[in-house]
Protein backbone atom coordinates (compact mmCIF):
# COMPACT_ATOMS: atom_id res chain seq x y z
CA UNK A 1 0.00 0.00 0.00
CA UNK A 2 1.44 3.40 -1.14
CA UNK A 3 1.78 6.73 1.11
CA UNK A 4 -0.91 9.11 0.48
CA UNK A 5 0.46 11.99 -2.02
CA UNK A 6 0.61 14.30 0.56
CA UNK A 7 2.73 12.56 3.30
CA UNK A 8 5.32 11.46 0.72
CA UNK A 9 8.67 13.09 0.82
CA UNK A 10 10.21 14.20 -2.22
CA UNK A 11 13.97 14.38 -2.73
CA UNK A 12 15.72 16.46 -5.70
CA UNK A 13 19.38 15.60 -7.03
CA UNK A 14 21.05 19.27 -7.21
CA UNK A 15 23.12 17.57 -9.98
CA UNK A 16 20.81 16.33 -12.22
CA UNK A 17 17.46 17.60 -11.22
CA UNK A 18 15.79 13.91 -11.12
CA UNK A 19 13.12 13.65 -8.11
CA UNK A 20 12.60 10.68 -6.23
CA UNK A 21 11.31 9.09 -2.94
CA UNK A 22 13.14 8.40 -0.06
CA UNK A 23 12.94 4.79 -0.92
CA UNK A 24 15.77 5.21 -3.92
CA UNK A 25 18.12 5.78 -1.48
CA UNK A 26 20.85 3.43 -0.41
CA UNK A 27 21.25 2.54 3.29
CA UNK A 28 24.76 2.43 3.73
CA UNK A 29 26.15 4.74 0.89
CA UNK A 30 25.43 8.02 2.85
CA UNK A 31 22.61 10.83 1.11
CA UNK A 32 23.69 9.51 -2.40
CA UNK A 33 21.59 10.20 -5.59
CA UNK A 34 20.64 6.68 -6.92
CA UNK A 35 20.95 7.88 -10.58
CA UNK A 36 24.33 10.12 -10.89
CA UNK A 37 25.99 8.99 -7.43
CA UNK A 38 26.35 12.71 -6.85
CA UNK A 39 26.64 13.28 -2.89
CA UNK A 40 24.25 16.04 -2.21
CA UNK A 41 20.15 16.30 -1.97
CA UNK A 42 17.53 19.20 -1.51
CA UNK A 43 14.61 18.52 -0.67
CA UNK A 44 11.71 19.12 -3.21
CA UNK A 45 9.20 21.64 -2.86
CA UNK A 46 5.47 20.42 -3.62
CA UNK A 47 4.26 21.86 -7.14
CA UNK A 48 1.23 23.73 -4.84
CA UNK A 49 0.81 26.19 -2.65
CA UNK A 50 -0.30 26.19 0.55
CA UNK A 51 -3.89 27.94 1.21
CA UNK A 52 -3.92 30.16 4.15
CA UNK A 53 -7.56 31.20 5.46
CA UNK A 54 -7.40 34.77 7.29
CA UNK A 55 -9.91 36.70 9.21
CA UNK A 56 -11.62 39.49 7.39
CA UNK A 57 -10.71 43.03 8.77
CA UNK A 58 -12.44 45.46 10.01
CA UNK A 59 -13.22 49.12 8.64
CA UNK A 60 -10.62 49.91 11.04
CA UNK A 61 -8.67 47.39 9.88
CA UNK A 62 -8.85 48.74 6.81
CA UNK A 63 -7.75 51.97 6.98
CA UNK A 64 -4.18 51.20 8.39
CA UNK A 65 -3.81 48.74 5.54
């Protein structure tokens, strides 16, 4: 059974830009890329934005912004 999308963590070679799960890596060869062997990772960002619900301001609110 797969992780839902949203729990899944994303890692991005800074070598050669290929994205994969944490899965594709190699216990025992350090924080490798399992394509190019290059040595270092980024996490990758999620293609969406996050959705932030605010309060709705006031007239007075309003007038200082």
């Amino acid at each position: 059974m797969s992780a839902p999308q949203s729990n899944r963590v994303l890692y991005q070679c800074v070598k050669c830009g290929r994205v994969f799960e944490r899965e594709r890596l190699v216990k025992g060869t350090g924080i490798r890329c399992p394509f190019c062997g290059f040595p270092a990772l980024k996490k990758s960002k999620p293609p969406t934005a996050k959705l932030i619900s605010t309060s709705k301001l006031t007239e007075e609110q309003r007038l200082f912004f």
